[in-house]
N, C-alpha and C. Protein backbone atom coordinates (compact mmCIF):
# COMPACT_ATOMS: atom_id res chain seq x y z
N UNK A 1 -41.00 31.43 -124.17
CA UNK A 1 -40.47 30.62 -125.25
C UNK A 1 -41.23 30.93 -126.54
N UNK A 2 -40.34 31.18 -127.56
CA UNK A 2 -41.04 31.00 -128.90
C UNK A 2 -41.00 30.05 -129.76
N UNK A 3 -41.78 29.24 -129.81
CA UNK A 3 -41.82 27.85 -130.68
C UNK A 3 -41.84 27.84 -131.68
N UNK A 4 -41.58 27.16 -132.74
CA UNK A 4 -41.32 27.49 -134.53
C UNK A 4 -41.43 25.79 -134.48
N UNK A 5 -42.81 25.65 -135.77
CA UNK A 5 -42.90 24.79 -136.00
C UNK A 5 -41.96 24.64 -137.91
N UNK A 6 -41.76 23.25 -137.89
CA UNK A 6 -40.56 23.02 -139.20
C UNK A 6 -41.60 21.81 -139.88
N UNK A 7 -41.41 22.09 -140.92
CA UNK A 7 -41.96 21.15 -141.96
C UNK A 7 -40.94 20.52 -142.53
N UNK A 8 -40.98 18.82 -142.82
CA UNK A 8 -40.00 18.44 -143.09
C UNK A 8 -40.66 17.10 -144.30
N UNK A 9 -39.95 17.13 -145.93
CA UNK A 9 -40.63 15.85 -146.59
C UNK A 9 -39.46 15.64 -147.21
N UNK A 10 -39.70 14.46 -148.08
CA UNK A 10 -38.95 13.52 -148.49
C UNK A 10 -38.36 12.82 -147.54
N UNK A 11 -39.08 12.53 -146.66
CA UNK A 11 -38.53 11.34 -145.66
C UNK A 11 -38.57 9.76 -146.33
N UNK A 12 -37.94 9.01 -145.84
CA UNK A 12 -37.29 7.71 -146.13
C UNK A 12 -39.51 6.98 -145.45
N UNK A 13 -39.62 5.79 -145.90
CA UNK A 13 -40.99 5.69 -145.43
C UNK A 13 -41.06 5.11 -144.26
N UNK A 14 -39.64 4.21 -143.80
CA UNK A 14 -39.34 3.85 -142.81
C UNK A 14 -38.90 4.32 -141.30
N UNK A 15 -39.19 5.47 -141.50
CA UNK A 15 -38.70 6.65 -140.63
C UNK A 15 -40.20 6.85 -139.48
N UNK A 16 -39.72 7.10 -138.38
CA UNK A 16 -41.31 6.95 -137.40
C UNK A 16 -40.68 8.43 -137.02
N UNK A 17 -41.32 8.98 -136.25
CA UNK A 17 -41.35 10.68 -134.78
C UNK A 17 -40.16 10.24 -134.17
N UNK A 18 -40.19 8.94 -133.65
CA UNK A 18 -38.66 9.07 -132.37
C UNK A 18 -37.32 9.53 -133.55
N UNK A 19 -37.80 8.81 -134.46
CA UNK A 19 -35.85 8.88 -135.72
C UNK A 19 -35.88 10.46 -135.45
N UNK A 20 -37.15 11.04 -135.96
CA UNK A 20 -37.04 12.22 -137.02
C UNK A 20 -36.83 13.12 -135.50
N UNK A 21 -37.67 13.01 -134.20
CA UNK A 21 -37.11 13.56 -133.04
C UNK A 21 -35.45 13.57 -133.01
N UNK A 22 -34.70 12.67 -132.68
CA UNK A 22 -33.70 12.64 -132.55
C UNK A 22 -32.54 13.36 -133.36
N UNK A 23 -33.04 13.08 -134.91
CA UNK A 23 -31.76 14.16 -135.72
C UNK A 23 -32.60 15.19 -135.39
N UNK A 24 -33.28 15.93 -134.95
CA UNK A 24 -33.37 17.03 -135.00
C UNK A 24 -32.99 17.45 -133.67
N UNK A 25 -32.91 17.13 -132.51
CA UNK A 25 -32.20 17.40 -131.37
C UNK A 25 -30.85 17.54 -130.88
N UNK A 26 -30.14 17.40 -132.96
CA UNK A 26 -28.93 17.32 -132.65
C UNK A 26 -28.50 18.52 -132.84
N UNK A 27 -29.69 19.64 -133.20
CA UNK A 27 -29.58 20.60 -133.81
C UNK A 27 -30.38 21.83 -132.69
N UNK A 28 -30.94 21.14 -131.67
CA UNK A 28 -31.72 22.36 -130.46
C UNK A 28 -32.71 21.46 -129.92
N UNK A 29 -33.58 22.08 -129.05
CA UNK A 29 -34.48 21.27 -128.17
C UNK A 29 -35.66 21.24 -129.46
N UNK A 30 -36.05 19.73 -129.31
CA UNK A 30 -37.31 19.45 -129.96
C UNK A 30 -38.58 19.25 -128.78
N UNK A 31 -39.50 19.85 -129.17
CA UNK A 31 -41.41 20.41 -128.61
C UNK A 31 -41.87 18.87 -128.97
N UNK A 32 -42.25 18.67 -130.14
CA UNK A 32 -42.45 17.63 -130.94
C UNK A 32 -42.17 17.13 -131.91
N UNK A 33 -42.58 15.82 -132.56
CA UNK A 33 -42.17 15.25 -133.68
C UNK A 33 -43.57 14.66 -134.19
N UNK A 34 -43.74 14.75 -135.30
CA UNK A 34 -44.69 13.94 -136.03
C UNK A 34 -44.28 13.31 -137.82
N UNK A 35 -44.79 12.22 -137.68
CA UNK A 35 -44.69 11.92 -138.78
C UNK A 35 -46.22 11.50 -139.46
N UNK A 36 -46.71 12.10 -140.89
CA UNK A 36 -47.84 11.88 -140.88
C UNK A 36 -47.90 10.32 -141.97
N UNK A 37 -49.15 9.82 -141.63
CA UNK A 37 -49.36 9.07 -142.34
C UNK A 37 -50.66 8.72 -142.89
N UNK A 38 -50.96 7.81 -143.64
CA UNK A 38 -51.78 7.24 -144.48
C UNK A 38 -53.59 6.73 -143.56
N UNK A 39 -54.49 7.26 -143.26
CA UNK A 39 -55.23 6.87 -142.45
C UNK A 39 -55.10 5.49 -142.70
N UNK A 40 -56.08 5.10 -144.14
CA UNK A 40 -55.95 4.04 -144.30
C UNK A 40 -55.19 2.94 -144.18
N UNK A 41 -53.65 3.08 -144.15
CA UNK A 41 -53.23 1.78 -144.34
C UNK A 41 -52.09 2.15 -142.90
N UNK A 42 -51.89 3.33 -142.82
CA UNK A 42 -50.95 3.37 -141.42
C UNK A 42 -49.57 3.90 -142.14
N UNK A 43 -49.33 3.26 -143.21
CA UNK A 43 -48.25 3.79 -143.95
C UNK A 43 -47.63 5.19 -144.09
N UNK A 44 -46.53 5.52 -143.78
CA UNK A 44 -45.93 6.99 -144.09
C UNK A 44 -46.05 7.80 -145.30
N UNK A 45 -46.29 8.71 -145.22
CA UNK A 45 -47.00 9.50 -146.52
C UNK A 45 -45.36 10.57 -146.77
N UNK A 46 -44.26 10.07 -146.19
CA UNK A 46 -43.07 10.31 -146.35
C UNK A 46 -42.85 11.95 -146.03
N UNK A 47 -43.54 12.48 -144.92
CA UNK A 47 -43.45 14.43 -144.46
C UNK A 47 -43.67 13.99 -143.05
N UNK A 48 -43.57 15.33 -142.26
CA UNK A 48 -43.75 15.20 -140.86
C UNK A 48 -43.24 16.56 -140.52
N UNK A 49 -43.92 17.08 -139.14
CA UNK A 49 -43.51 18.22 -139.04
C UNK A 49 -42.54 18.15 -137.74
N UNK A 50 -41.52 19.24 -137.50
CA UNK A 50 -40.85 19.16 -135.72
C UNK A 50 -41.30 20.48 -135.42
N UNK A 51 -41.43 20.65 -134.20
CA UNK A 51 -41.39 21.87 -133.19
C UNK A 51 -40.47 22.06 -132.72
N UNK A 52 -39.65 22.99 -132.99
CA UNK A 52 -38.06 23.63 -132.20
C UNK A 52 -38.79 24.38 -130.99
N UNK A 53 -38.32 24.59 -129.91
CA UNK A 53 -38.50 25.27 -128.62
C UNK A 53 -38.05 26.79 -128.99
N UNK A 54 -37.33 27.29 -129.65
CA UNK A 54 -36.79 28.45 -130.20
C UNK A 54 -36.77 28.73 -131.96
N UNK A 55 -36.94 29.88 -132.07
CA UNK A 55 -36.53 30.30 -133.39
C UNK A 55 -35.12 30.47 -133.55
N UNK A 56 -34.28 30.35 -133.19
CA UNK A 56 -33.01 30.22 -133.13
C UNK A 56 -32.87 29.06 -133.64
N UNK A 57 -33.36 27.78 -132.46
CA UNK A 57 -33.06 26.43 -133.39
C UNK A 57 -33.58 26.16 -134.36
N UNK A 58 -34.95 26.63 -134.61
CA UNK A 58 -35.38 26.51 -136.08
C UNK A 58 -34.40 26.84 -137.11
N UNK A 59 -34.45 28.06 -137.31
CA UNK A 59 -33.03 28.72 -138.42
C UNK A 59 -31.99 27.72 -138.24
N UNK A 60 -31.38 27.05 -136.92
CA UNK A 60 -30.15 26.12 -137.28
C UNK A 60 -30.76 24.79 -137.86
N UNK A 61 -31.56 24.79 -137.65
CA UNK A 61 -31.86 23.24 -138.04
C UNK A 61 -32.30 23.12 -139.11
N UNK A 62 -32.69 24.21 -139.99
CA UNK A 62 -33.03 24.38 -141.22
C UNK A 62 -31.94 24.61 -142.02
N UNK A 63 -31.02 25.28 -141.34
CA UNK A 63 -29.59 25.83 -142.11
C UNK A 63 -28.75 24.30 -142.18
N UNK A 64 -29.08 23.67 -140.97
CA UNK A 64 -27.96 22.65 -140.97
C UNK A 64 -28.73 21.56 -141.89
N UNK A 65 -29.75 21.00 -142.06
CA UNK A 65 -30.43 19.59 -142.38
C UNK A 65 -31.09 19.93 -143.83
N UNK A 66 -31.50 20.94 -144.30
CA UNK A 66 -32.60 21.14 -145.56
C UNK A 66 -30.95 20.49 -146.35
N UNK A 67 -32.06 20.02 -147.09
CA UNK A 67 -30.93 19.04 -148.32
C UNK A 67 -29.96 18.15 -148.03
N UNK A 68 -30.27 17.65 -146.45
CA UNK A 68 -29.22 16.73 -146.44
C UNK A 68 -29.53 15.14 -146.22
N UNK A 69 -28.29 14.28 -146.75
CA UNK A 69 -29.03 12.78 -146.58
C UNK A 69 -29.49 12.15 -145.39
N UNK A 70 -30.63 11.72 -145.51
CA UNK A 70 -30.51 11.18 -144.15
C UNK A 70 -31.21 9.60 -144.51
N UNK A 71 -30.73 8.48 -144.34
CA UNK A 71 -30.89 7.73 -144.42
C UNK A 71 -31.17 6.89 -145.94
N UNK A 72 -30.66 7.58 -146.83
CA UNK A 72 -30.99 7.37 -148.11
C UNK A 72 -31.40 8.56 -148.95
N UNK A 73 -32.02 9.24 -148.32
CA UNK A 73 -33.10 10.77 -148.97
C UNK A 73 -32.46 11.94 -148.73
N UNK A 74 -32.38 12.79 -149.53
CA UNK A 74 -32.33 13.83 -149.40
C UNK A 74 -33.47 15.01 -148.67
N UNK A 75 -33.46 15.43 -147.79
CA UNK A 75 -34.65 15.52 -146.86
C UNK A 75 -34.60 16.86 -147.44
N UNK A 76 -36.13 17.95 -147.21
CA UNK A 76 -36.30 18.95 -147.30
C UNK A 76 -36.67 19.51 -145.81
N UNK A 77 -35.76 20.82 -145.56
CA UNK A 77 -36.41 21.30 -144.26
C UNK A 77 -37.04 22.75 -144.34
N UNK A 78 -38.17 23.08 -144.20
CA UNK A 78 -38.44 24.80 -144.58
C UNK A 78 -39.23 24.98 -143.28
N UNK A 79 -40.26 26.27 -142.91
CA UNK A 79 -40.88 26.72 -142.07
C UNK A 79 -42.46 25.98 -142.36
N UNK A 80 -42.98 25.54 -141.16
CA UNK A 80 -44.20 25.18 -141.54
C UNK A 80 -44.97 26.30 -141.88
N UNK A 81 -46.30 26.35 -142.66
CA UNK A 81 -46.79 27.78 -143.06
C UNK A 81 -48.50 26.95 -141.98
N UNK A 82 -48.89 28.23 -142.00
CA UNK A 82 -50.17 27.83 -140.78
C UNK A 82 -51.23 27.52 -141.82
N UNK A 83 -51.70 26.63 -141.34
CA UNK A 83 -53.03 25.67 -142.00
C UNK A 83 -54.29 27.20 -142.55
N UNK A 84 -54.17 28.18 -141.71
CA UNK A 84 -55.52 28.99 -142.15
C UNK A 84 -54.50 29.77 -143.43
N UNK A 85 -53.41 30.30 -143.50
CA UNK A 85 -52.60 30.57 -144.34
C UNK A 85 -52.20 30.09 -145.55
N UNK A 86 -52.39 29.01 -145.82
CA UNK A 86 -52.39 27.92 -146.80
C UNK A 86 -53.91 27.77 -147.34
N UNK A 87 -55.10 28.23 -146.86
CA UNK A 87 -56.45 27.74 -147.37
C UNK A 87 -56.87 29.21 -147.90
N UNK A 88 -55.94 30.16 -147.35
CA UNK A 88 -56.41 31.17 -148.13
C UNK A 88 -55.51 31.27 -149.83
N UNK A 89 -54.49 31.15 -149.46
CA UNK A 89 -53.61 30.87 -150.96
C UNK A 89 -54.34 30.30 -152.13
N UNK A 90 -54.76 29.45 -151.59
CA UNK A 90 -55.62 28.56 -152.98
C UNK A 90 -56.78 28.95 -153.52
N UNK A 91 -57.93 29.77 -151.99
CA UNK A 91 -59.15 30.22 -152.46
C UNK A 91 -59.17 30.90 -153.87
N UNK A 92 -60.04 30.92 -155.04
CA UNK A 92 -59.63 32.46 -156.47
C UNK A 92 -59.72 33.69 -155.60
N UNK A 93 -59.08 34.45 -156.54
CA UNK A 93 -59.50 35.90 -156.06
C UNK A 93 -60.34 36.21 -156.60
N UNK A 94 -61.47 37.55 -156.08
CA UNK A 94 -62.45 38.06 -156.34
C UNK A 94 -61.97 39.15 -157.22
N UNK A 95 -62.34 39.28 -157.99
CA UNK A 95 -62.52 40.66 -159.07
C UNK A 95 -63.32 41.96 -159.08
């Protein structure tokens, strides 16, 4: 199996892992669901990522859901980018 993790924001704040599991299973097998939140207060910080079981369902579920309403919001769906991949982006470059 090749797993493809999906990054997903502009979520509604009311939205928990089981919601955001479910529309996305309408679209291929979901690995996981997370929704992140606020240490402090518990509150939704309105993003969350899914795990598709395939890159196949990734691409559909990105093709089918990026920009669409879901519960009020217009949701964004793209590829998660890997945490060591993202910390190099920001480092300056050396000269």
């Amino acid at each position: 199996m090749n797993k493809c993790k999906i990054y997903v924001r502009n979520l509604p704040y009311s939205v928990g892992f089981q919601e955001l599991k479910e529309l996305f299973s309408e679209c291929g097998e979901v690995i996981d669901s997370t929704v992140i939140s606020d240490r402090d207060t518990g509150r939704s910080k309105g993003f969350g990522f899914v795990t598709m079981a395939t890159k196949k369902d990734a691409t559909k579920v990105i093709k089918e859901l990026d920009k669409k309403e879901f519960k009020g919001r217009n949701i964004s769906v793209k590829p998660a980018i890997p945490r060591e991949e993202r910390s190099q982006e920001k480092e300056p470059k050396e000269e």
